[in-house]
C-alpha atoms as a PDB file:
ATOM      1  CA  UNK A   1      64.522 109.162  84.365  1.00  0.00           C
ATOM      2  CA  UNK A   2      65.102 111.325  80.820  1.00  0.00           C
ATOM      3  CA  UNK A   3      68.391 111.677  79.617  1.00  0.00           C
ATOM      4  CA  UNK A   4      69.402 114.817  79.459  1.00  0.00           C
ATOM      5  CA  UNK A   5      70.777 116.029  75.766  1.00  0.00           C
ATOM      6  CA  UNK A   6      74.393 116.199  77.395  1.00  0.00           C
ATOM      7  CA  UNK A   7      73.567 112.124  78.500  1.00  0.00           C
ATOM      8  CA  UNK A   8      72.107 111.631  75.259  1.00  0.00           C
ATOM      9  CA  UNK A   9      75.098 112.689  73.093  1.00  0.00           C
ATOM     10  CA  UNK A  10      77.896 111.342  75.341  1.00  0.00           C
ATOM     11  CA  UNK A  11      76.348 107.664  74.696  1.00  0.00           C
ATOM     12  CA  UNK A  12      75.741 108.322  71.142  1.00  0.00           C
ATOM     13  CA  UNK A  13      79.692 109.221  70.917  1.00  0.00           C
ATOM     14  CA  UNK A  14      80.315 105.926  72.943  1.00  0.00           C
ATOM     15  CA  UNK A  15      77.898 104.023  70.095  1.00  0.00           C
ATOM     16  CA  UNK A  16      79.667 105.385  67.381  1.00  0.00           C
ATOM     17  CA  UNK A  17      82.716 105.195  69.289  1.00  0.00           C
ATOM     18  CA  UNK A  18      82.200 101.198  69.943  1.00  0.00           C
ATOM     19  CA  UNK A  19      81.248 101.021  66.440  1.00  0.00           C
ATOM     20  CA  UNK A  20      84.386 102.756  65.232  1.00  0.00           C
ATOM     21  CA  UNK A  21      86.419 100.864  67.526  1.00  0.00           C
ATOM     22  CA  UNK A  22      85.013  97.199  66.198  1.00  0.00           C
ATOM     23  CA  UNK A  23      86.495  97.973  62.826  1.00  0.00           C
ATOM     24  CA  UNK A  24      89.812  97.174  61.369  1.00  0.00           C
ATOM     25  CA  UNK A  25      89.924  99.171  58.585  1.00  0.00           C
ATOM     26  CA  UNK A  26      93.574 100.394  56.527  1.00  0.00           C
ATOM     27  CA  UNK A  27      94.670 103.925  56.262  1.00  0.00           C
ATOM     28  CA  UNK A  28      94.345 104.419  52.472  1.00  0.00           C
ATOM     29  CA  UNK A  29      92.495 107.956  52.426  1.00  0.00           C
ATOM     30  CA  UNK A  30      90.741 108.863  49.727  1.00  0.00           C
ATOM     31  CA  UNK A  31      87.046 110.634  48.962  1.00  0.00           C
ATOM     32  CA  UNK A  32      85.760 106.919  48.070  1.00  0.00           C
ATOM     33  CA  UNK A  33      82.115 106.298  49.919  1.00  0.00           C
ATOM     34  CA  UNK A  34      82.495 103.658  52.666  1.00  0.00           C
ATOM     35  CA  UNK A  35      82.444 100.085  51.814  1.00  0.00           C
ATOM     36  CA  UNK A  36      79.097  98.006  52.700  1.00  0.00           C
ATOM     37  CA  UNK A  37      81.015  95.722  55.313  1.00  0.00           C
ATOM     38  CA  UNK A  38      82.163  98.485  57.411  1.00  0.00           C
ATOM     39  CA  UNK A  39      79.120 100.115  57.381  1.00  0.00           C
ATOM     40  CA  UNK A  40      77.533  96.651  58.625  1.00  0.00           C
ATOM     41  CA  UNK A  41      80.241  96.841  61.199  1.00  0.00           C
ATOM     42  CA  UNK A  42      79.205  99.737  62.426  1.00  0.00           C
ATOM     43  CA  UNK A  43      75.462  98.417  63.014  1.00  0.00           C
ATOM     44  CA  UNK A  44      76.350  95.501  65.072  1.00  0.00           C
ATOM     45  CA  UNK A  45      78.739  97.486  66.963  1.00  0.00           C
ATOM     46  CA  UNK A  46      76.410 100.258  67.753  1.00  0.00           C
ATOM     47  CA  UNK A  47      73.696  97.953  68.517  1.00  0.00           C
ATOM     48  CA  UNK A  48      75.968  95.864  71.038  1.00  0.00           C
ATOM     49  CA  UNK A  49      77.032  99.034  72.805  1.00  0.00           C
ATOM     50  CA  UNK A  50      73.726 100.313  72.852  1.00  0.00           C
ATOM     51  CA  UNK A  51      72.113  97.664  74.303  1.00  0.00           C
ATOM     52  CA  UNK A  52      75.037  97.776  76.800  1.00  0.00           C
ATOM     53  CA  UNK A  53      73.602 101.018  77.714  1.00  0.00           C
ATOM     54  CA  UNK A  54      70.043  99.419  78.843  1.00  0.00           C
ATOM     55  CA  UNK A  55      68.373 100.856  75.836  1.00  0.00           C
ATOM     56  CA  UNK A  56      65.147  99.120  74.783  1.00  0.00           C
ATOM     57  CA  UNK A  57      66.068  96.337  71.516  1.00  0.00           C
ATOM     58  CA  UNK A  58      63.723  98.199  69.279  1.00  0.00           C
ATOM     59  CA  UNK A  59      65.148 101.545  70.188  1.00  0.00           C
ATOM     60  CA  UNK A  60      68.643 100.337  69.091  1.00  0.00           C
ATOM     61  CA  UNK A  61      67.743  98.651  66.074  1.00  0.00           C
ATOM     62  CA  UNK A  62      66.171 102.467  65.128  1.00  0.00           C
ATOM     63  CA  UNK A  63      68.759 104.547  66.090  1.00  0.00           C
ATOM     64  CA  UNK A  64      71.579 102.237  64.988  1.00  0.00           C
ATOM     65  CA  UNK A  65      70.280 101.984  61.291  1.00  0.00           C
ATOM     66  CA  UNK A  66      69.841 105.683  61.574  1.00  0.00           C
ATOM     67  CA  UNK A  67      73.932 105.704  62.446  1.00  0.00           C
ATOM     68  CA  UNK A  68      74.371 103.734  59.792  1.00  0.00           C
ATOM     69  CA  UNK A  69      72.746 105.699  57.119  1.00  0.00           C
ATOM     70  CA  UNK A  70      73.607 109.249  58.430  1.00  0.00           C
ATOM     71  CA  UNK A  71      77.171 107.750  58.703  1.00  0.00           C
ATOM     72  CA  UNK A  72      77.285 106.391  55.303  1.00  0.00           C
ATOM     73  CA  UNK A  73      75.574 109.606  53.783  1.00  0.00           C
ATOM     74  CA  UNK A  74      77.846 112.449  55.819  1.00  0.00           C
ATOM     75  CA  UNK A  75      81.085 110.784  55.887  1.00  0.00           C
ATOM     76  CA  UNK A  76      83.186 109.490  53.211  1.00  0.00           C
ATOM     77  CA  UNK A  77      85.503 106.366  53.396  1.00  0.00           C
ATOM     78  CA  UNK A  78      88.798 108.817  54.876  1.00  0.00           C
ATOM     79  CA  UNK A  79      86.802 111.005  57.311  1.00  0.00           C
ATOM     80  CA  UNK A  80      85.661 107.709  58.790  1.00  0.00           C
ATOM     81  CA  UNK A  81      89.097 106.488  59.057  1.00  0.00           C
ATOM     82  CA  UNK A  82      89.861 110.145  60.567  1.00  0.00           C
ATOM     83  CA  UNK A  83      87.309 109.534  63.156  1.00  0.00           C
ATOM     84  CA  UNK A  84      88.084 105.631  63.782  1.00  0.00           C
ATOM     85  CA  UNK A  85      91.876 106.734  64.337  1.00  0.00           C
ATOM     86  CA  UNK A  86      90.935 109.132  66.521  1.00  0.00           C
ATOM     87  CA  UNK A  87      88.905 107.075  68.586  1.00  0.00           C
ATOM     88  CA  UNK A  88      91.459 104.676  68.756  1.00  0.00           C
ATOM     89  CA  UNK A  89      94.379 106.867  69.625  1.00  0.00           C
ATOM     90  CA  UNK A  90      91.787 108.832  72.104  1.00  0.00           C
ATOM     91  CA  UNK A  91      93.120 112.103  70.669  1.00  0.00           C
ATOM     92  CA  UNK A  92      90.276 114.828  69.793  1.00  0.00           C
ATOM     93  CA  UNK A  93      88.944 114.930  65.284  1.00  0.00           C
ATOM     94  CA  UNK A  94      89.613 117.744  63.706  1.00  0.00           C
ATOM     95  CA  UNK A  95      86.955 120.137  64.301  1.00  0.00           C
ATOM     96  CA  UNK A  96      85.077 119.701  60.914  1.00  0.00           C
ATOM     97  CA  UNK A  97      84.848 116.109  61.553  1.00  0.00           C
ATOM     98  CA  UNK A  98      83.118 116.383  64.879  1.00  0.00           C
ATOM     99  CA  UNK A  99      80.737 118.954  63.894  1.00  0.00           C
ATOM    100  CA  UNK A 100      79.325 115.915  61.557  1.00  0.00           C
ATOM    101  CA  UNK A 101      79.988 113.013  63.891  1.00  0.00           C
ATOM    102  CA  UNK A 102      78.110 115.688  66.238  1.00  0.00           C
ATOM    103  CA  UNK A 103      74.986 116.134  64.050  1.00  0.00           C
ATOM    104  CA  UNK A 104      74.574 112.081  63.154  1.00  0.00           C
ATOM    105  CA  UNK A 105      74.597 111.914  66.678  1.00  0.00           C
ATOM    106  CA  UNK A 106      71.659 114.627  67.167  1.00  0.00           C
ATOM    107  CA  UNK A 107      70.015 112.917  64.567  1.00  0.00           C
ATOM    108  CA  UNK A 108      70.240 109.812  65.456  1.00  0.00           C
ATOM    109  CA  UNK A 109      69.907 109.220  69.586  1.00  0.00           C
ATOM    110  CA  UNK A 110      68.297 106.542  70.923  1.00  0.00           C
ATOM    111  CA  UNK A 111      64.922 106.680  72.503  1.00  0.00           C
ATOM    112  CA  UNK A 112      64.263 105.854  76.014  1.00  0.00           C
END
Protein backbone atom coordinates (compact mmCIF):
# COMPACT_ATOMS: atom_id res chain seq x y z
CA UNK A 1 0.00 0.00 0.00
CA UNK A 2 1.15 4.03 0.00
CA UNK A 3 3.03 5.22 2.73
CA UNK A 4 1.51 7.62 4.42
CA UNK A 5 3.69 11.09 4.85
CA UNK A 6 3.98 10.19 8.71
CA UNK A 7 5.55 6.47 7.23
CA UNK A 8 7.39 8.32 4.77
CA UNK A 9 9.32 10.67 7.11
CA UNK A 10 9.85 8.23 10.01
CA UNK A 11 12.02 5.98 7.44
CA UNK A 12 13.66 8.91 5.96
CA UNK A 13 14.82 9.83 9.74
CA UNK A 14 15.87 6.07 10.08
CA UNK A 15 17.98 6.60 6.49
CA UNK A 16 19.58 9.52 7.62
CA UNK A 17 19.69 8.15 10.95
CA UNK A 18 21.63 4.80 9.64
CA UNK A 19 23.64 7.08 7.64
CA UNK A 20 24.57 9.26 10.59
CA UNK A 21 25.12 6.37 12.67
CA UNK A 22 27.77 4.61 10.02
CA UNK A 23 30.06 7.55 10.54
CA UNK A 24 32.86 8.09 12.91
CA UNK A 25 33.43 11.46 12.67
CA UNK A 26 35.45 13.87 15.69
CA UNK A 27 33.79 16.63 17.53
CA UNK A 28 35.81 19.61 16.19
CA UNK A 29 32.82 22.13 15.41
CA UNK A 30 33.28 24.60 13.20
CA UNK A 31 31.15 26.30 10.05
CA UNK A 32 33.61 24.20 7.63
CA UNK A 33 31.34 22.37 4.71
CA UNK A 34 31.40 18.57 5.22
CA UNK A 35 34.24 16.59 3.98
CA UNK A 36 33.65 14.38 0.65
CA UNK A 37 34.19 10.98 2.62
CA UNK A 38 31.51 11.55 5.03
CA UNK A 39 29.26 12.65 2.66
CA UNK A 40 30.04 9.25 0.69
CA UNK A 41 29.33 7.68 4.02
CA UNK A 42 26.25 8.88 4.20
CA UNK A 43 25.21 7.41 0.62
CA UNK A 44 26.11 3.91 1.31
CA UNK A 45 24.56 4.10 4.59
CA UNK A 46 21.33 5.48 3.43
CA UNK A 47 21.22 3.21 0.58
CA UNK A 48 21.84 0.02 2.89
CA UNK A 49 19.08 1.11 5.24
CA UNK A 50 16.89 1.90 2.56
CA UNK A 51 17.01 -1.06 0.84
CA UNK A 52 16.49 -2.63 4.32
CA UNK A 53 13.23 -0.97 4.13
CA UNK A 54 12.09 -3.01 0.81
CA UNK A 55 12.45 0.06 -1.27
CA UNK A 56 12.95 -0.56 -5.00
CA UNK A 57 17.24 -0.27 -5.89
CA UNK A 58 16.55 2.56 -8.24
CA UNK A 59 14.38 4.38 -5.79
CA UNK A 60 17.28 4.37 -3.25
CA UNK A 61 19.96 5.23 -5.44
CA UNK A 62 17.49 8.58 -6.18
CA UNK A 63 16.57 9.49 -2.97
CA UNK A 64 19.91 8.67 -1.33
CA UNK A 65 21.95 11.02 -3.73
CA UNK A 66 19.21 13.47 -3.08
CA UNK A 67 20.27 13.00 0.94
CA UNK A 68 23.45 13.44 0.00
CA UNK A 69 23.26 16.66 -1.80
CA UNK A 70 20.47 18.33 0.32
CA UNK A 71 22.70 17.17 3.27
CA UNK A 72 25.83 18.55 1.97
CA UNK A 73 24.06 21.87 0.78
CA UNK A 74 21.82 22.57 4.22
CA UNK A 75 24.15 21.42 6.77
CA UNK A 76 27.57 22.41 7.53
CA UNK A 77 30.39 20.10 8.90
CA UNK A 78 29.18 20.94 13.01
CA UNK A 79 25.38 20.76 12.50
CA UNK A 80 26.08 17.33 11.06
CA UNK A 81 28.08 16.37 13.97
CA UNK A 82 25.05 17.98 16.08
CA UNK A 83 22.73 15.66 14.39
CA UNK A 84 25.15 12.44 14.28
CA UNK A 85 25.61 12.97 18.20
CA UNK A 86 22.26 13.15 18.64
CA UNK A 87 21.43 10.17 16.89
CA UNK A 88 23.89 8.41 18.65
CA UNK A 89 23.09 9.47 22.16
CA UNK A 90 19.17 9.08 21.07
CA UNK A 91 18.53 12.47 22.69
CA UNK A 92 16.20 14.96 20.53
CA UNK A 93 18.53 18.12 17.95
CA UNK A 94 18.02 21.26 18.80
CA UNK A 95 15.02 22.49 17.18
CA UNK A 96 16.75 24.47 14.30
CA UNK A 97 18.55 21.43 13.35
CA UNK A 98 15.51 19.27 12.87
CA UNK A 99 13.54 21.73 11.05
CA UNK A 100 16.45 21.13 8.25
CA UNK A 101 17.07 17.44 8.82
CA UNK A 102 13.06 17.68 8.53
CA UNK A 103 12.94 19.42 5.11
CA UNK A 104 15.96 17.12 3.40
CA UNK A 105 13.79 14.55 4.47
CA UNK A 106 10.54 16.08 2.64
CA UNK A 107 12.67 16.60 -0.12
CA UNK A 108 14.18 13.76 -0.44
CA UNK A 109 11.74 10.46 0.37
CA UNK A 110 11.95 7.56 -1.38
CA UNK A 111 9.47 6.46 -3.95
CA UNK A 112 7.46 3.41 -3.68
Amino acid sequence: GRLTGMQVRRRMARLLGAAALAMSIGTTASADPIPQDWLNNIHTGCVNACKQQQFSAPSCETACTCVEQQTAAQLDKSEFQAMNAAETNRQPMPPALQSKVEAIQDRCAPAQ
